[in-house]
C-alpha atoms as a PDB file:
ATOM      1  CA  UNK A   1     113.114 -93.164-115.701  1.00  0.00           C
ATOM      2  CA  UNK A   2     114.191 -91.010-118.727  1.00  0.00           C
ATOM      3  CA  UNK A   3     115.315 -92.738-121.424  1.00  0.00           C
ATOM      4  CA  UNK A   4     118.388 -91.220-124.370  1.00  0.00           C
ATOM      5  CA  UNK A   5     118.391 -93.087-128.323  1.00  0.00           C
ATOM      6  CA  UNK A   6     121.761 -93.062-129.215  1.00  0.00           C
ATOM      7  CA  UNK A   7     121.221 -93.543-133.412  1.00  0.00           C
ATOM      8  CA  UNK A   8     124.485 -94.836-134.717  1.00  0.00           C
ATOM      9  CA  UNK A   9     124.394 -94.996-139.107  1.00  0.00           C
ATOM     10  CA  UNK A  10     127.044 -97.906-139.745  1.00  0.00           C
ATOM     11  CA  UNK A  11     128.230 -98.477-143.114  1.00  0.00           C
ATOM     12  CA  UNK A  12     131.283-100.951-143.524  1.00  0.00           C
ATOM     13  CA  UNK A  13     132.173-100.245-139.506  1.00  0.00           C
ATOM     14  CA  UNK A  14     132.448-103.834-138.499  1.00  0.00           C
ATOM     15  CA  UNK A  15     136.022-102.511-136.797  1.00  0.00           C
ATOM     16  CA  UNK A  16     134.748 -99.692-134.861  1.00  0.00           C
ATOM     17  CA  UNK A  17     131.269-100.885-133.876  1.00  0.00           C
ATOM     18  CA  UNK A  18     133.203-103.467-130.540  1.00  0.00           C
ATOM     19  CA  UNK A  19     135.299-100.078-130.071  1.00  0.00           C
ATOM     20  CA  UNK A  20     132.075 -97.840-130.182  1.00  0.00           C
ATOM     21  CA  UNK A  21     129.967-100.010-128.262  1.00  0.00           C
ATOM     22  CA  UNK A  22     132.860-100.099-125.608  1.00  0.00           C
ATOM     23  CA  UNK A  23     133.402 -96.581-124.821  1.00  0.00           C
ATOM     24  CA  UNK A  24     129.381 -95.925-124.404  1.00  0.00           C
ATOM     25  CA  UNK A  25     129.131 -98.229-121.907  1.00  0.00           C
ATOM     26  CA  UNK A  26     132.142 -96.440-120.293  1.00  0.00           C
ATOM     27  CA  UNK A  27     130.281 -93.337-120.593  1.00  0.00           C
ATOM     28  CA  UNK A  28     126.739 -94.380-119.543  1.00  0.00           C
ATOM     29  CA  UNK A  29     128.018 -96.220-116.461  1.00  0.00           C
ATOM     30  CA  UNK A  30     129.920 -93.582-115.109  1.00  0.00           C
ATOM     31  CA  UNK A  31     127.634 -90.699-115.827  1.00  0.00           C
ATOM     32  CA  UNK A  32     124.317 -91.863-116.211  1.00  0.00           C
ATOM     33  CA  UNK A  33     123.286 -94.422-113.577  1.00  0.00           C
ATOM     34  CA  UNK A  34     119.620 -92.562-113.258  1.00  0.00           C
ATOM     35  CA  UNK A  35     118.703 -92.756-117.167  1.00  0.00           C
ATOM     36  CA  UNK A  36     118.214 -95.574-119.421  1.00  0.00           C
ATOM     37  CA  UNK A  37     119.396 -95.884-122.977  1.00  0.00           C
ATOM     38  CA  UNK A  38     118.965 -97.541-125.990  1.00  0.00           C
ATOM     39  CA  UNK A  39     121.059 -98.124-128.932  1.00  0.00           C
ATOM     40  CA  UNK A  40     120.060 -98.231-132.219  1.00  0.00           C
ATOM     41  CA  UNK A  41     122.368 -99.172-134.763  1.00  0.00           C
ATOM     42  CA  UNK A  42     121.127 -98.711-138.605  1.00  0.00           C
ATOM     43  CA  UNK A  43     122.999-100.949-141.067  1.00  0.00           C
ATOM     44  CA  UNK A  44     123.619 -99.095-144.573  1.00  0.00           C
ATOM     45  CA  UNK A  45     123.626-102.262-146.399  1.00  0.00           C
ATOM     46  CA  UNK A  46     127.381-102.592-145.467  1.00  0.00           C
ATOM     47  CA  UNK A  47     128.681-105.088-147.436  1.00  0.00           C
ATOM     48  CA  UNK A  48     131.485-106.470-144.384  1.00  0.00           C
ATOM     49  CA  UNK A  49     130.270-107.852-141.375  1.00  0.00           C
ATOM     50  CA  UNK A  50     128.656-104.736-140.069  1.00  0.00           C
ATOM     51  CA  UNK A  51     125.554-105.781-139.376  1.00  0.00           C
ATOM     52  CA  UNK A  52     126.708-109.568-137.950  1.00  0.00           C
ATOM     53  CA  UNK A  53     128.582-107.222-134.952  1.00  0.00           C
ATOM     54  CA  UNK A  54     125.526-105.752-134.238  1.00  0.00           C
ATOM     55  CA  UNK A  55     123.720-108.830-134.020  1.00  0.00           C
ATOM     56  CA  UNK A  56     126.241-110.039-131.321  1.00  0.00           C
ATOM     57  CA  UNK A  57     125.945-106.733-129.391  1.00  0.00           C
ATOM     58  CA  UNK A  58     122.174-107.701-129.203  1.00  0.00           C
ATOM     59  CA  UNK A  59     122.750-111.340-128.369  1.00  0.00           C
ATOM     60  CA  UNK A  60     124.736-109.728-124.926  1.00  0.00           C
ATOM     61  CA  UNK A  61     122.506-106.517-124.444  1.00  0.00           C
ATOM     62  CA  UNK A  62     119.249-106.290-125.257  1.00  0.00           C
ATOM     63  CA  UNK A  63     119.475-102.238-124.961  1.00  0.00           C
ATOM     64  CA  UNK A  64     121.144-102.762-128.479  1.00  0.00           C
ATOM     65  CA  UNK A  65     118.456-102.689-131.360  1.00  0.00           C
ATOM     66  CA  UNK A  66     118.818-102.279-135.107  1.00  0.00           C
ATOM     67  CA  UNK A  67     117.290-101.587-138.199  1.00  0.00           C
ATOM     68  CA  UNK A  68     118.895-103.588-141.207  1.00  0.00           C
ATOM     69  CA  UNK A  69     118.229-101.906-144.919  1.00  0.00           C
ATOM     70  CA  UNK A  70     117.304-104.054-148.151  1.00  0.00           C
ATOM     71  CA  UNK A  71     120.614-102.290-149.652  1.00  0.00           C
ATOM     72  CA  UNK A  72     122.806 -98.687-149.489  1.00  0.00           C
ATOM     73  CA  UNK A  73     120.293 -95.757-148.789  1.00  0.00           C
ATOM     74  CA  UNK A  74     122.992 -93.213-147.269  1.00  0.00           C
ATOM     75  CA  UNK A  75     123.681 -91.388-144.073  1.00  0.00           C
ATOM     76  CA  UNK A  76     120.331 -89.610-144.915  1.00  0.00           C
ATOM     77  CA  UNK A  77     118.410 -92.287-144.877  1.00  0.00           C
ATOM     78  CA  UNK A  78     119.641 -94.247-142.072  1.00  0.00           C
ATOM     79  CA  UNK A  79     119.026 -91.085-139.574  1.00  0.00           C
ATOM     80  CA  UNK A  80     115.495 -91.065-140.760  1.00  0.00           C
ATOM     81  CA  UNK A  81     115.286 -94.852-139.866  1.00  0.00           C
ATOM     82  CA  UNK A  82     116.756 -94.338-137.088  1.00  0.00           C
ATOM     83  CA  UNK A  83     114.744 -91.637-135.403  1.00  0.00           C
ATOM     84  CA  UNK A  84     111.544 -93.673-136.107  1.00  0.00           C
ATOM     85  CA  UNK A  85     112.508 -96.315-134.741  1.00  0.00           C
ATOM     86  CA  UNK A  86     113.601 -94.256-131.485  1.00  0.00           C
ATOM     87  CA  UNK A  87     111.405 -94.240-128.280  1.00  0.00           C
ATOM     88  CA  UNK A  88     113.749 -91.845-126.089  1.00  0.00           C
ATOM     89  CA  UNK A  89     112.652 -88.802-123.952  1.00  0.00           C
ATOM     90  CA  UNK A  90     116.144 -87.947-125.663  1.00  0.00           C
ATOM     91  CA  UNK A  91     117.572 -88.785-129.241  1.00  0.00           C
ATOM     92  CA  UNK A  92     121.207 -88.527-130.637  1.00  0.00           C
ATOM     93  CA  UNK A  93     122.884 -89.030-133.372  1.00  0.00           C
ATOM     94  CA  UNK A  94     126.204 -90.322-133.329  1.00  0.00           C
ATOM     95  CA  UNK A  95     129.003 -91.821-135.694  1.00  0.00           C
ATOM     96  CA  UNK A  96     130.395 -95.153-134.898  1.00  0.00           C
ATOM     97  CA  UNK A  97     133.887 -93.737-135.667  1.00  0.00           C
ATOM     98  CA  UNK A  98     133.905 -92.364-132.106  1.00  0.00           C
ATOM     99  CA  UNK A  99     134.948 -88.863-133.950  1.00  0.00           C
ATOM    100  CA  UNK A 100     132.059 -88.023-131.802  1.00  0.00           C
ATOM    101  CA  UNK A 101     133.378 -88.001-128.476  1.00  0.00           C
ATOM    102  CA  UNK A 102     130.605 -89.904-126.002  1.00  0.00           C
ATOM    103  CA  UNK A 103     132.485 -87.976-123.322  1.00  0.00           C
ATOM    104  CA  UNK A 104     130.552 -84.947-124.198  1.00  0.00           C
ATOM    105  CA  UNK A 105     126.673 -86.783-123.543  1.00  0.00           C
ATOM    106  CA  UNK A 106     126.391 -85.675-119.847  1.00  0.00           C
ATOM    107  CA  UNK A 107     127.304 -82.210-120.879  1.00  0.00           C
ATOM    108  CA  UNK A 108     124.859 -82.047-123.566  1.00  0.00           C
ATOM    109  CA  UNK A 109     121.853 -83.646-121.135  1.00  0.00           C
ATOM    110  CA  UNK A 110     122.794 -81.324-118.423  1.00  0.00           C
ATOM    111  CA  UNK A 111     122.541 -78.330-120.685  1.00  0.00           C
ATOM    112  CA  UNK A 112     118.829 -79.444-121.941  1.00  0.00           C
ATOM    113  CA  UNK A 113     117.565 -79.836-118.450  1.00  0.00           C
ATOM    114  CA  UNK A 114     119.308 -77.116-115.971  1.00  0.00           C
ATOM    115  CA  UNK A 115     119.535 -74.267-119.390  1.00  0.00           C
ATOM    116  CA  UNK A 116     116.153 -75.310-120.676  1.00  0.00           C
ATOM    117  CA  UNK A 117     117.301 -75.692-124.050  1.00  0.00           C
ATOM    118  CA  UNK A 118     115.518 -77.654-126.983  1.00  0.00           C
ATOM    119  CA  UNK A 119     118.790 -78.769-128.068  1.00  0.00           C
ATOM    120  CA  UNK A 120     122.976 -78.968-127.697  1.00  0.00           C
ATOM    121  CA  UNK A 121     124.759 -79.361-131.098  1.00  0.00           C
ATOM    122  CA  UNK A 122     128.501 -79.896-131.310  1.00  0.00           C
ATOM    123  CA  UNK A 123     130.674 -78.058-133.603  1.00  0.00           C
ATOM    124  CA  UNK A 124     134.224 -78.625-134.515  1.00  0.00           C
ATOM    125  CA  UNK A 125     136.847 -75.501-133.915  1.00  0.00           C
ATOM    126  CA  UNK A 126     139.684 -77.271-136.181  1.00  0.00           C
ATOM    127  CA  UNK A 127     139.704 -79.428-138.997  1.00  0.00           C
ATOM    128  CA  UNK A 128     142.805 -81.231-137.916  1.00  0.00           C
ATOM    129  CA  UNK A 129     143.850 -84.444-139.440  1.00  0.00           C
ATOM    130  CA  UNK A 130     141.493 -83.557-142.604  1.00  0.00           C
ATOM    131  CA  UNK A 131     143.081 -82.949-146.033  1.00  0.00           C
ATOM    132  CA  UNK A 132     143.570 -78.944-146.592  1.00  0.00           C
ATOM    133  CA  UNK A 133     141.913 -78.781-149.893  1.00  0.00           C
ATOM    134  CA  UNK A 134     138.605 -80.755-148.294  1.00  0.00           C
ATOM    135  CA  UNK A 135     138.823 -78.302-145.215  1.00  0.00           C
ATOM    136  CA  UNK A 136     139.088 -75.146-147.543  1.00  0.00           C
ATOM    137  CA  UNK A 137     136.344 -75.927-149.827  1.00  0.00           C
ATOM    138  CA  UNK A 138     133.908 -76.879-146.568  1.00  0.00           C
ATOM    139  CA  UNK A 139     134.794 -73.607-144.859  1.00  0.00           C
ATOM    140  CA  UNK A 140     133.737 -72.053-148.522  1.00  0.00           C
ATOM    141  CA  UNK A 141     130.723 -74.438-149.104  1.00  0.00           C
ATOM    142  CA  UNK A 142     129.299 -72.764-145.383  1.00  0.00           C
ATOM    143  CA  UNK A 143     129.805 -68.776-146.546  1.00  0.00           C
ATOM    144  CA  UNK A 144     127.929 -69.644-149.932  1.00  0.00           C
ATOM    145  CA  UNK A 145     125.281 -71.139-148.188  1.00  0.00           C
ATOM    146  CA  UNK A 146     124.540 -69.207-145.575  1.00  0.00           C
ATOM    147  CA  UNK A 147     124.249 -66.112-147.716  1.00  0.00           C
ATOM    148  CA  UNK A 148     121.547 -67.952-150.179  1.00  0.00           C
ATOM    149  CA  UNK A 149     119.691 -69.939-147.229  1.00  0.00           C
ATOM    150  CA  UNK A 150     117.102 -68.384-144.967  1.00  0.00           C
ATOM    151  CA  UNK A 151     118.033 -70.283-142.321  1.00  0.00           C
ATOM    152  CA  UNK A 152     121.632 -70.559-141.123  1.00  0.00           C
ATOM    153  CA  UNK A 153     124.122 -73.549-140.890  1.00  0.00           C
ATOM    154  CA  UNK A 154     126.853 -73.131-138.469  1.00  0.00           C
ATOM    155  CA  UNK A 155     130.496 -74.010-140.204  1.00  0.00           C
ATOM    156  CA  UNK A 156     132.221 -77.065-138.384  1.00  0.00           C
ATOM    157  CA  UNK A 157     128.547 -78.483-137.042  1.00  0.00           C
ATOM    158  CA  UNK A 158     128.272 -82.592-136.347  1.00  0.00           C
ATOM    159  CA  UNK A 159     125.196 -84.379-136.680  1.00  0.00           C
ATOM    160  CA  UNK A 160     126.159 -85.414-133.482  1.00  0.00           C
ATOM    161  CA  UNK A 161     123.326 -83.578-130.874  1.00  0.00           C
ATOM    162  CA  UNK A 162     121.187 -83.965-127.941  1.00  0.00           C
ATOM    163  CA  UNK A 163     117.449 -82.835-128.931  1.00  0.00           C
ATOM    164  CA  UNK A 164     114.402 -83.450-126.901  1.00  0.00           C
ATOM    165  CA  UNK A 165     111.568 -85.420-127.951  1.00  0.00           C
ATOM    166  CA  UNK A 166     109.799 -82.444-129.505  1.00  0.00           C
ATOM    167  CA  UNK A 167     112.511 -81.596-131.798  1.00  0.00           C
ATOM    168  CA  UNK A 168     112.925 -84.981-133.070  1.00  0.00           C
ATOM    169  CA  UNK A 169     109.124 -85.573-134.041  1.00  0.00           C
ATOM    170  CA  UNK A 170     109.116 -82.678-135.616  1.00  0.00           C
ATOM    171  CA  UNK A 171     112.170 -83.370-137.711  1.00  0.00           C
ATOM    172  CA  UNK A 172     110.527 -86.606-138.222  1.00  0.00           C
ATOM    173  CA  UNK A 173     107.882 -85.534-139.665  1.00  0.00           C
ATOM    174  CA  UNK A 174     109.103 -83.695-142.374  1.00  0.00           C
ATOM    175  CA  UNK A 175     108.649 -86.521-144.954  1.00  0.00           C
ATOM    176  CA  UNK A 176     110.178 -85.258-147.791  1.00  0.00           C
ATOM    177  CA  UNK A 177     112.681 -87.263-150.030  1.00  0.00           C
ATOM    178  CA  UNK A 178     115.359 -85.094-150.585  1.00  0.00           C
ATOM    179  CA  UNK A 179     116.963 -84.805-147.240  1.00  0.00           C
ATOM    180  CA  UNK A 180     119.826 -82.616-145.653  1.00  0.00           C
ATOM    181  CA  UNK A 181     119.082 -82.700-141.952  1.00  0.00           C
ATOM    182  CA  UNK A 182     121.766 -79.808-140.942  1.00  0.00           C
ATOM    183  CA  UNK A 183     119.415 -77.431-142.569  1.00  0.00           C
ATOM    184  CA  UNK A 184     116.313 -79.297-141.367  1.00  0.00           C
ATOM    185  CA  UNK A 185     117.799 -79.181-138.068  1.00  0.00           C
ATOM    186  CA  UNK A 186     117.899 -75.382-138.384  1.00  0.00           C
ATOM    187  CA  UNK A 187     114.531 -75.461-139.903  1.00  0.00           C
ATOM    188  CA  UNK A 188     112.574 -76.428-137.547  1.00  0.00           C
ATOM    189  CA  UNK A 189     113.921 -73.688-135.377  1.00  0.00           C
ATOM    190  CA  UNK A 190     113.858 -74.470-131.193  1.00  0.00           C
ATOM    191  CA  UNK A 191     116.486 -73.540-129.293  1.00  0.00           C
ATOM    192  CA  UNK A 192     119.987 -74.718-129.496  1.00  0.00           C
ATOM    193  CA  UNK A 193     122.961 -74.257-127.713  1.00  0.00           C
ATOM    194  CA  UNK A 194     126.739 -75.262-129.220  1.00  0.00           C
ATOM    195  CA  UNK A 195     129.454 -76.922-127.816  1.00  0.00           C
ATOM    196  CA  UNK A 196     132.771 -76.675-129.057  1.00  0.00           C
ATOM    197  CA  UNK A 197     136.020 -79.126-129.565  1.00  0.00           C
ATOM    198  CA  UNK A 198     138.926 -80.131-131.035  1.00  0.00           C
ATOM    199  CA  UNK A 199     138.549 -82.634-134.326  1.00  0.00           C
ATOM    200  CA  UNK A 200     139.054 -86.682-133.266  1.00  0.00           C
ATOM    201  CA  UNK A 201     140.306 -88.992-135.668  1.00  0.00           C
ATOM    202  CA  UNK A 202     138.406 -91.959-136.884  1.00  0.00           C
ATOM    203  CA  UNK A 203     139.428 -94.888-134.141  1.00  0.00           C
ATOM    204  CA  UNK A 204     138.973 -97.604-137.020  1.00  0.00           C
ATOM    205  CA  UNK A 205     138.334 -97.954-141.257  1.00  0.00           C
ATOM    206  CA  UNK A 206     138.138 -95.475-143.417  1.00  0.00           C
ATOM    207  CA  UNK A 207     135.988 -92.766-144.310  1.00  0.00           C
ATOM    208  CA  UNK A 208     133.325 -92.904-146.955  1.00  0.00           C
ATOM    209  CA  UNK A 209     132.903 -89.743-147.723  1.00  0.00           C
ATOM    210  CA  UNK A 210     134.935 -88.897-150.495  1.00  0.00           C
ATOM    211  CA  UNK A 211     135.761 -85.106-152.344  1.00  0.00           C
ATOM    212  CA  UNK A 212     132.906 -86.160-154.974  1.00  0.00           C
ATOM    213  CA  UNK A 213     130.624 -87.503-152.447  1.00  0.00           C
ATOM    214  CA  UNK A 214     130.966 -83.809-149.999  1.00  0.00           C
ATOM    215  CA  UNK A 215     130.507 -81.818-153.305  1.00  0.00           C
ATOM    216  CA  UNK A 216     127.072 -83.873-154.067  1.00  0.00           C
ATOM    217  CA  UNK A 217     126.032 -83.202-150.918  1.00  0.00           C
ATOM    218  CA  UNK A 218     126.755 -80.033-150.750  1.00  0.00           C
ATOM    219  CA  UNK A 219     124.672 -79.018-153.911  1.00  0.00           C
ATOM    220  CA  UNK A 220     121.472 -81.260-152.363  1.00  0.00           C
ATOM    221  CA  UNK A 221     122.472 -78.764-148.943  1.00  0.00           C
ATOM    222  CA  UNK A 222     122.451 -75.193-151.869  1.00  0.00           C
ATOM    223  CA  UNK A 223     118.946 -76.549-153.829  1.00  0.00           C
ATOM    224  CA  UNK A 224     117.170 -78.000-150.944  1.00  0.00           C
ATOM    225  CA  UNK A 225     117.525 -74.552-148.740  1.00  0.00           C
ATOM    226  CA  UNK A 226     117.686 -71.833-151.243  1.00  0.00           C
ATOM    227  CA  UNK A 227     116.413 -70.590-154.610  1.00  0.00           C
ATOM    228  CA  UNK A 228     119.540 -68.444-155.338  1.00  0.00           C
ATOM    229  CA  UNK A 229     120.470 -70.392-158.092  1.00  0.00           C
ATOM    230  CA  UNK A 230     117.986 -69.739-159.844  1.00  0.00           C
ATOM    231  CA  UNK A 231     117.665 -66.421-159.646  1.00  0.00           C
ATOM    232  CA  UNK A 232     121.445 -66.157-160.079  1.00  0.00           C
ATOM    233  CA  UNK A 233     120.864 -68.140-163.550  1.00  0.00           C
ATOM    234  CA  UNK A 234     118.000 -65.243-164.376  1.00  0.00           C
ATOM    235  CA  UNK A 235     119.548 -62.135-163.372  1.00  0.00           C
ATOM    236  CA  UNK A 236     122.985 -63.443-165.709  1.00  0.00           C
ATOM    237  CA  UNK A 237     120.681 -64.343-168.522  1.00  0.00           C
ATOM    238  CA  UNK A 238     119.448 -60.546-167.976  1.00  0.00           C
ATOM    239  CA  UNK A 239     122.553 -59.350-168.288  1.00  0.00           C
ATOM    240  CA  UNK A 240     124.430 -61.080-170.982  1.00  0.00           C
ATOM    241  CA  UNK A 241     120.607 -59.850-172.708  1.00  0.00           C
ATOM    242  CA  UNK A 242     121.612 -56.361-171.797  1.00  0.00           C
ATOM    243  CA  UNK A 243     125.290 -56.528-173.102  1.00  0.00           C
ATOM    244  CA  UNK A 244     124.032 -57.968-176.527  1.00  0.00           C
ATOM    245  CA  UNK A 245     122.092 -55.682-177.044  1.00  0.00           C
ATOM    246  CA  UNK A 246     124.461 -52.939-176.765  1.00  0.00           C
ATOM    247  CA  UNK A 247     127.189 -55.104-178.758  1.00  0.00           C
ATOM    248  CA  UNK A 248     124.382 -54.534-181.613  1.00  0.00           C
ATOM    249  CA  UNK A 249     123.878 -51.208-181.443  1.00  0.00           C
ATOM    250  CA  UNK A 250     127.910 -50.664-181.046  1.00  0.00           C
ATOM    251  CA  UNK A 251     128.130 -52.981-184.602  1.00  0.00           C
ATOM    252  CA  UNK A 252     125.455 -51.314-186.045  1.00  0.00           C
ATOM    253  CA  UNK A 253     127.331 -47.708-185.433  1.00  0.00           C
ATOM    254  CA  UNK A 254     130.800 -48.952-186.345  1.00  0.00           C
ATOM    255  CA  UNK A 255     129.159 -50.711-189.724  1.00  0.00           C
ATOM    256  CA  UNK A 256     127.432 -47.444-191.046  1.00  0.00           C
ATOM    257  CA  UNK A 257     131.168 -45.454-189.578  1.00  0.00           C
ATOM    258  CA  UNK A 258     133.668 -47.528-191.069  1.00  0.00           C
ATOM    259  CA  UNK A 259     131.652 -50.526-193.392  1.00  0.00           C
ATOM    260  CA  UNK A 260     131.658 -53.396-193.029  1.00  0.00           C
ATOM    261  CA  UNK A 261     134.766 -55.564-192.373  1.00  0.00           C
ATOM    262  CA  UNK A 262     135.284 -59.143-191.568  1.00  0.00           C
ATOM    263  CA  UNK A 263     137.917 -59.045-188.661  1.00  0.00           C
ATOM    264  CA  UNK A 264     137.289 -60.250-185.075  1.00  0.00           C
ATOM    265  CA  UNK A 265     135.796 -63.610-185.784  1.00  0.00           C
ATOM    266  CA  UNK A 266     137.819 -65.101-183.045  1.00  0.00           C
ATOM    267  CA  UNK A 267     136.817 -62.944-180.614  1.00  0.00           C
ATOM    268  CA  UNK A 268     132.986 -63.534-182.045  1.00  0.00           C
ATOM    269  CA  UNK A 269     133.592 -67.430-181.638  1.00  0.00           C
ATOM    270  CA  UNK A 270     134.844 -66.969-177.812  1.00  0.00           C
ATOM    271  CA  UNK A 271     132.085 -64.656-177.000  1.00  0.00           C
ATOM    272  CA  UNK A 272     129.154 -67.841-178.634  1.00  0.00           C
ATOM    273  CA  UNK A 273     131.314 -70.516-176.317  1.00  0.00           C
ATOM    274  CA  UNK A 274     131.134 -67.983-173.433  1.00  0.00           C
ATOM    275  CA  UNK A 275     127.340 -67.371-173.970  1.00  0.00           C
ATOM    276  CA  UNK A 276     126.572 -71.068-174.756  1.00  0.00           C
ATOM    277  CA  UNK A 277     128.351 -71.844-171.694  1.00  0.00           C
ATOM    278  CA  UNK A 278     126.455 -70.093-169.483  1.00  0.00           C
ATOM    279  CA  UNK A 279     123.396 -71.163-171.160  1.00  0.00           C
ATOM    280  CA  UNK A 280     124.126 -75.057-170.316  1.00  0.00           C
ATOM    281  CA  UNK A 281     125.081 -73.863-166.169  1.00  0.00           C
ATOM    282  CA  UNK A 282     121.920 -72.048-165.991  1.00  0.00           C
ATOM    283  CA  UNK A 283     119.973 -75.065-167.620  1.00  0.00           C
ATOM    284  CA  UNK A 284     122.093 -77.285-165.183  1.00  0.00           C
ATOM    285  CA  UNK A 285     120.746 -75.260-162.118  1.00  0.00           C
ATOM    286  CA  UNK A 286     116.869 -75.552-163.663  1.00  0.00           C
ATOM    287  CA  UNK A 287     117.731 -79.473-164.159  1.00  0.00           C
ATOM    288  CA  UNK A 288     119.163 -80.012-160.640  1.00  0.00           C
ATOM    289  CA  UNK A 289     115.842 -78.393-159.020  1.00  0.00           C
ATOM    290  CA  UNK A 290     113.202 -80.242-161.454  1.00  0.00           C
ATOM    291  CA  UNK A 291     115.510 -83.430-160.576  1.00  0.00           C
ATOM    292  CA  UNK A 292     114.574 -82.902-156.921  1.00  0.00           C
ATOM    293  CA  UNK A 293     111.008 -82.456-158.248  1.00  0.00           C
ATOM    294  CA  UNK A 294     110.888 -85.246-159.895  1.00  0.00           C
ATOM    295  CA  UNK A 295     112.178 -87.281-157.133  1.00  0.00           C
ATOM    296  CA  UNK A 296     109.510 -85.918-154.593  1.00  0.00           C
ATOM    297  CA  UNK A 297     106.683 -86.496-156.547  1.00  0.00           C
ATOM    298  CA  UNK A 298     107.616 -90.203-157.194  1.00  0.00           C
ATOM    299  CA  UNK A 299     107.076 -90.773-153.742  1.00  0.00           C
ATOM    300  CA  UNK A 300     109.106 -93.287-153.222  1.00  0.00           C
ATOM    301  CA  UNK A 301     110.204 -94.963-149.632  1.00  0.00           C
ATOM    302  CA  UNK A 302     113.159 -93.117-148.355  1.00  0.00           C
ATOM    303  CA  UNK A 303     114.058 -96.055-147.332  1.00  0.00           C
ATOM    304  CA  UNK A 304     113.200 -99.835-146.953  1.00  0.00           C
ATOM    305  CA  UNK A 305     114.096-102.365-143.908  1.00  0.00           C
ATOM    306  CA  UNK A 306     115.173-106.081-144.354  1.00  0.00           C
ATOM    307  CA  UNK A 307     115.366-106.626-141.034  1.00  0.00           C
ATOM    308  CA  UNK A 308     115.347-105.682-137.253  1.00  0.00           C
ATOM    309  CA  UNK A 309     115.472-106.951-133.729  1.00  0.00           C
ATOM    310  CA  UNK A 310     112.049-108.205-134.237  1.00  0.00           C
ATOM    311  CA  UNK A 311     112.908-109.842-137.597  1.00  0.00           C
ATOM    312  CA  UNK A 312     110.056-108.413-139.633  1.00  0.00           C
ATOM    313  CA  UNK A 313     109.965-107.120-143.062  1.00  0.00           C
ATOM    314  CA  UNK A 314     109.191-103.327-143.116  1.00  0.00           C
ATOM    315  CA  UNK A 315     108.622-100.348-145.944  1.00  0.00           C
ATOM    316  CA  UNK A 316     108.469 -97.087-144.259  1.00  0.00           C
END
């Protein structure tokens, strides 16, 4: 029998994890008597009672398993530790918000096995319910980065997918630290076919992602897919290079012309803040890549498990 992980990251969702666990069981009942499943919930280190509602899930259905971290790793993370822990023919990723409707899991399996796809994503046509100035600056965030990045992000894409077991080893094994798995799931290429819907609401809690939070990971998304930056940073130094040069040959002129004289020092002062300005972004954009360097080569656990359904003590 073919087997489906559903990976669920949980972070302060002791509300919606009973709801979650609820409406999967709907859906696997009803449409998917002839496969097995397992769940496997990844505590955050949520600091409610997260991870003692996935304990009782276990105590009534062993299908439920979990993976427990020492502390707060991030979404990141937790997929990672969640897809090695996996044993499906079929892995997914899924919020326990239910924004991800489980409705749409038979459609996704169907597609893999009658449309021989790799892979189903889901994408979001509307952004309803979400602030204007968050949905305005994601829409933006997705044109920027698709015209630095090689390989392209689709705007309104979930984590939420249906990938065969191919496709999730080979995201798996791509070790590194620094991870943003919508371009990693691009990276790895295969093919993948997406379905479309209408934005859910959280069903319980609040989000955790807030305006500072999206804008981090949106620069980790820009420097861990493209070098654009940089080169932005070079070809602006190579200009500004090019203008003051020109500025000195224009003083030089107008000195010999008409002396010497001591006006325009405002202007002079604006054009050194200007200059020094974009002298500390382009050293920002060098910083934020040797950062990511720096973290790589450190080679450091992406993440470390307290405990799991087996109670043992794990670094991965």
């Amino acid at each position: 029998m073919e087997k489906i992980s559903v990976i669920v990251s949980c972070y302060n969702e002791e509300k919606a994890l009973p709801l979650f666990y609820e409406e999967m069981e709907k859906v696997r009942k009803k449409d998917f008597e002839d496969i097995d499943f397992e769940y496997i919930f990844v505590n955050d280190g949520s600091k409610d009672k997260t991870l003692e509602e996935i304990k009782q899930l276990r105590e009534k259905d062993k299908k439920v398993r979990f993976v427990s971290f020492s502390r707060n790793f991030g979404k990141e993370a937790a997929m990672l530790a969640g897809l090695d822990a996996s044993t499906g023919d079929y892995v997914t990723w899924m919020d326990a918000d239910l924004q991800d409707p489980p409705s749409l899991l038979r459609k996704m399996y169907d597609t893999i096995k009658n449309e021989e796809y790799d892979c189903v994503g889901t994408r979001r046509v509307s952004r309803k319910g979400e602030p204007p100035i968050r949905s305005f600056f994601a829409r933006i965030f997705y044109k920027i980065i698709n015209k630095m990045s090689a390989v392209e992000m689709v705007d309104g894409a979930r984590d939420y997918r249906l990938m065969t077991r191919q496709m999730a080893d080979s995201i798996k094994n791509l070790k590194e630290y620094n991870r943003y798995s919508k371009g990693l799931f691009s990276f790895v290429g295969f093919d993948t076919k997406w379905i479309e819907y209408e934005n859910v609401e959280r069903v319980a809690g609040e989000t955790k992602w807030s305006f500072w939070k999206l804008f981090k990971y949106a620069l980790e998304g820009i420097t861990a897919f493209s070098t654009t930056p940089l080169i932005l940073s070079s070809v602006i130094g190579l200009l500004f290079c090019i203008v003051a040069f020109i500025l000195i040959v224009v003083i030089i002129i107008r000195t010999v012309a008409f002396g010497d004289p001591t006006s325009g020092w405002p202007s002079l002062a604006c054009i050194i803040m200007l200059v020094s300005g974009i002298q500390l972004f382009s050293l920002g954009i060098i910083g934020q890549y040797l950062s990511k360097t720096y973290l790589e080569v450190k080679n450091r656990p992406v993440y470390i498990v307290k405990e799991t359904e087996k109670d043992s003590m794990v670094e991965k």
